[in-house]
C-alpha atoms as a PDB file:
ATOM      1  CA  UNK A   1       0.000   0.000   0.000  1.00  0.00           C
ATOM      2  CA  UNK A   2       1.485   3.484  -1.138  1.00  0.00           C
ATOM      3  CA  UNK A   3       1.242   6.086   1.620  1.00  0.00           C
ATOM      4  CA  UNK A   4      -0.551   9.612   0.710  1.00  0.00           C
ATOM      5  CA  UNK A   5       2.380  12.404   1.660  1.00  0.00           C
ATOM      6  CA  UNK A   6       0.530  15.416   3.024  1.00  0.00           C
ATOM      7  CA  UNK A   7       1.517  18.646   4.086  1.00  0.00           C
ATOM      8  CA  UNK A   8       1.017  20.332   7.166  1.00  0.00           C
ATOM      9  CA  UNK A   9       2.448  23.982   8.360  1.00  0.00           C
ATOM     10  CA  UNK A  10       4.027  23.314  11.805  1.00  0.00           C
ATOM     11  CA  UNK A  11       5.037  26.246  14.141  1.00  0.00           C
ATOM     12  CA  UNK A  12       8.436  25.555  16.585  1.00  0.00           C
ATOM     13  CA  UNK A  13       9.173  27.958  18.839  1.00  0.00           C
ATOM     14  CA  UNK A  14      11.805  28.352  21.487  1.00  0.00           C
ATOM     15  CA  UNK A  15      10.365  26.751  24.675  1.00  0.00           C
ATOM     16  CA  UNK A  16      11.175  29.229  28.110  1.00  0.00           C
ATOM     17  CA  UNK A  17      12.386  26.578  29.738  1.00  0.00           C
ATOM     18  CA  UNK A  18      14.776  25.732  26.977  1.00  0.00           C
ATOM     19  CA  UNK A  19      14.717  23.165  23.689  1.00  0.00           C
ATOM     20  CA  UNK A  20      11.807  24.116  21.710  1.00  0.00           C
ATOM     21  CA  UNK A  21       7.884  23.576  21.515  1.00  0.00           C
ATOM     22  CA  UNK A  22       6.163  22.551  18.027  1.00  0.00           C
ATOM     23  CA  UNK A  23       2.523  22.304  17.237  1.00  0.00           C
ATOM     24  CA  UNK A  24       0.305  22.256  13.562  1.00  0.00           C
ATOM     25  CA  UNK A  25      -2.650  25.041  13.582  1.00  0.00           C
ATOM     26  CA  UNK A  26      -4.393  22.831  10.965  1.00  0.00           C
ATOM     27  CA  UNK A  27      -4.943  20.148  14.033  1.00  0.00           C
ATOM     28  CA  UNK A  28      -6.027  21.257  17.331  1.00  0.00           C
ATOM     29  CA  UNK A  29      -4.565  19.832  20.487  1.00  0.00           C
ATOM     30  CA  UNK A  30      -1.617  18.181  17.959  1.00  0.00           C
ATOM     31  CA  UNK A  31       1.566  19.374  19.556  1.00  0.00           C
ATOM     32  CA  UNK A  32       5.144  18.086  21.307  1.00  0.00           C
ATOM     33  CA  UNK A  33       8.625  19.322  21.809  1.00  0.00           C
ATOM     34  CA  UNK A  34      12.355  18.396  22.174  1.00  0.00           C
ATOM     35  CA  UNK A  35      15.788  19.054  22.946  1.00  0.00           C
ATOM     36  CA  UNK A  36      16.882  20.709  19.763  1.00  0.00           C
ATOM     37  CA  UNK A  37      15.028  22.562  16.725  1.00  0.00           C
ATOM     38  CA  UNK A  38      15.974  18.615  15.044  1.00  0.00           C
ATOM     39  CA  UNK A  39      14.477  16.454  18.011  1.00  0.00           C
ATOM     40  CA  UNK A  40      11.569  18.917  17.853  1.00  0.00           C
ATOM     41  CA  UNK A  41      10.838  18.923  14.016  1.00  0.00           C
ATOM     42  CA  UNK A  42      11.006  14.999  13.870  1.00  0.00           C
ATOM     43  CA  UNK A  43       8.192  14.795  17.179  1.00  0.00           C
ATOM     44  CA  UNK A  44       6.067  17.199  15.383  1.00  0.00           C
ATOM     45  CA  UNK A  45       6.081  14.636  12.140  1.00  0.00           C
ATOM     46  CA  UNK A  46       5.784  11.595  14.597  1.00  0.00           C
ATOM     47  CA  UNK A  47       2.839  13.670  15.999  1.00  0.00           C
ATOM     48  CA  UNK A  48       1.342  14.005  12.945  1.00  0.00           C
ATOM     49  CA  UNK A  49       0.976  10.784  11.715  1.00  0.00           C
ATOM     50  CA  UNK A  50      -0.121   9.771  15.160  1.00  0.00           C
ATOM     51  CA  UNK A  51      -3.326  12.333  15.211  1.00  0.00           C
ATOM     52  CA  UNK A  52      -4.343  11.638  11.397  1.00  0.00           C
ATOM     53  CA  UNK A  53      -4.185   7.927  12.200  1.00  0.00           C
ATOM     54  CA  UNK A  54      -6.889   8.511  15.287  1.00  0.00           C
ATOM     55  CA  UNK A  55      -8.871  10.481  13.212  1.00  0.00           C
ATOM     56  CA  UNK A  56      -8.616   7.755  10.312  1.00  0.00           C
ATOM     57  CA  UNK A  57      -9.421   4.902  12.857  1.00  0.00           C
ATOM     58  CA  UNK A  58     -12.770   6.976  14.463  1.00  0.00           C
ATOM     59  CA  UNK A  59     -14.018   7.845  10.670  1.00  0.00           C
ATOM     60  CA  UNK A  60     -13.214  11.377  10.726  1.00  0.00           C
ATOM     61  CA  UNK A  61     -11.949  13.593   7.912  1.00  0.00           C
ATOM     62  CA  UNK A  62      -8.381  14.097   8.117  1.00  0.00           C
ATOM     63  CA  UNK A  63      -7.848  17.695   7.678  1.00  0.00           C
ATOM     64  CA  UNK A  64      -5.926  18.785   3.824  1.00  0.00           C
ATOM     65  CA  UNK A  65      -4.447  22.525   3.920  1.00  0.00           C
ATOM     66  CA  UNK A  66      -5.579  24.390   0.726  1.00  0.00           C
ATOM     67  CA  UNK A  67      -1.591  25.777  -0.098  1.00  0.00           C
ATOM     68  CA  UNK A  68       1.714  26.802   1.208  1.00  0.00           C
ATOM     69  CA  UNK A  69       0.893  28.927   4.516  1.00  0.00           C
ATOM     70  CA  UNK A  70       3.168  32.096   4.405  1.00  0.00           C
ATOM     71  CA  UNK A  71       4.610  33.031   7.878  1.00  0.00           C
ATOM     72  CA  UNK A  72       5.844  36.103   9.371  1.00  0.00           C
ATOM     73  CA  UNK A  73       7.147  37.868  12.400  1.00  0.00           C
ATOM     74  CA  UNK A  74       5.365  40.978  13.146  1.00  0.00           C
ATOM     75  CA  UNK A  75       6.659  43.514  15.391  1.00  0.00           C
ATOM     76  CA  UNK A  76       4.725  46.163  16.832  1.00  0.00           C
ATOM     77  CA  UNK A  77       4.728  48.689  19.511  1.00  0.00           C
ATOM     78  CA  UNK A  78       2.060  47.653  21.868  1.00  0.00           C
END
C-alpha cells in the first residue's frame, strides 16, 4: 500500500524553559517538543501521523491545507 504524503504547516518555537515547543494550527490539540530545533521537528512529524491515524481509525476527515501557509514575524509597539 502506497502512503498519501501530506503537508502540514508546523510552528516551533523556542520553549522558556529551553529546547523548543512545536505544534500544527491545521490540528487542534496536535503538539510536542524536544531538545533541539531537530528532536523537535522529527516529534512534530511523529505527531502528525499519530493524530491523522486517530482520526482515520474513528471515521473522521483528516484535515488537507488548501496551499503553502506564508509566515511572518510581526513587530509592533504595543
Amino acid at each position: 500500500m502506497q502512503k498519501r504524503i501530506s503537508s502540514y504547516t508546523a510552528i516551533l518555537e523556542p520553549a522558556e524553559e529551553g529546547g523548543y515547543v512545536a505544534h500544527v494550527p491545521m490540528l487542534p490539540g496536535c503538539m510536542t517538543q524536544g531538545k533541539t530545533f531537530e528532536e523537535a521537528r522529527r516529534n512534530i512529524q511523529e505527531a502528525i501521523r499519530g493524530y491523522v491515524a486517530v482520526l482515520r481509525e474513528d471515521g473522521d476527515e483528516v484535515p488537507v491545507e488548501s496551499g503553502d501557509a506564508i509566515m511572518t514575524t510581526v513587530r509592533t509597539p504595543v
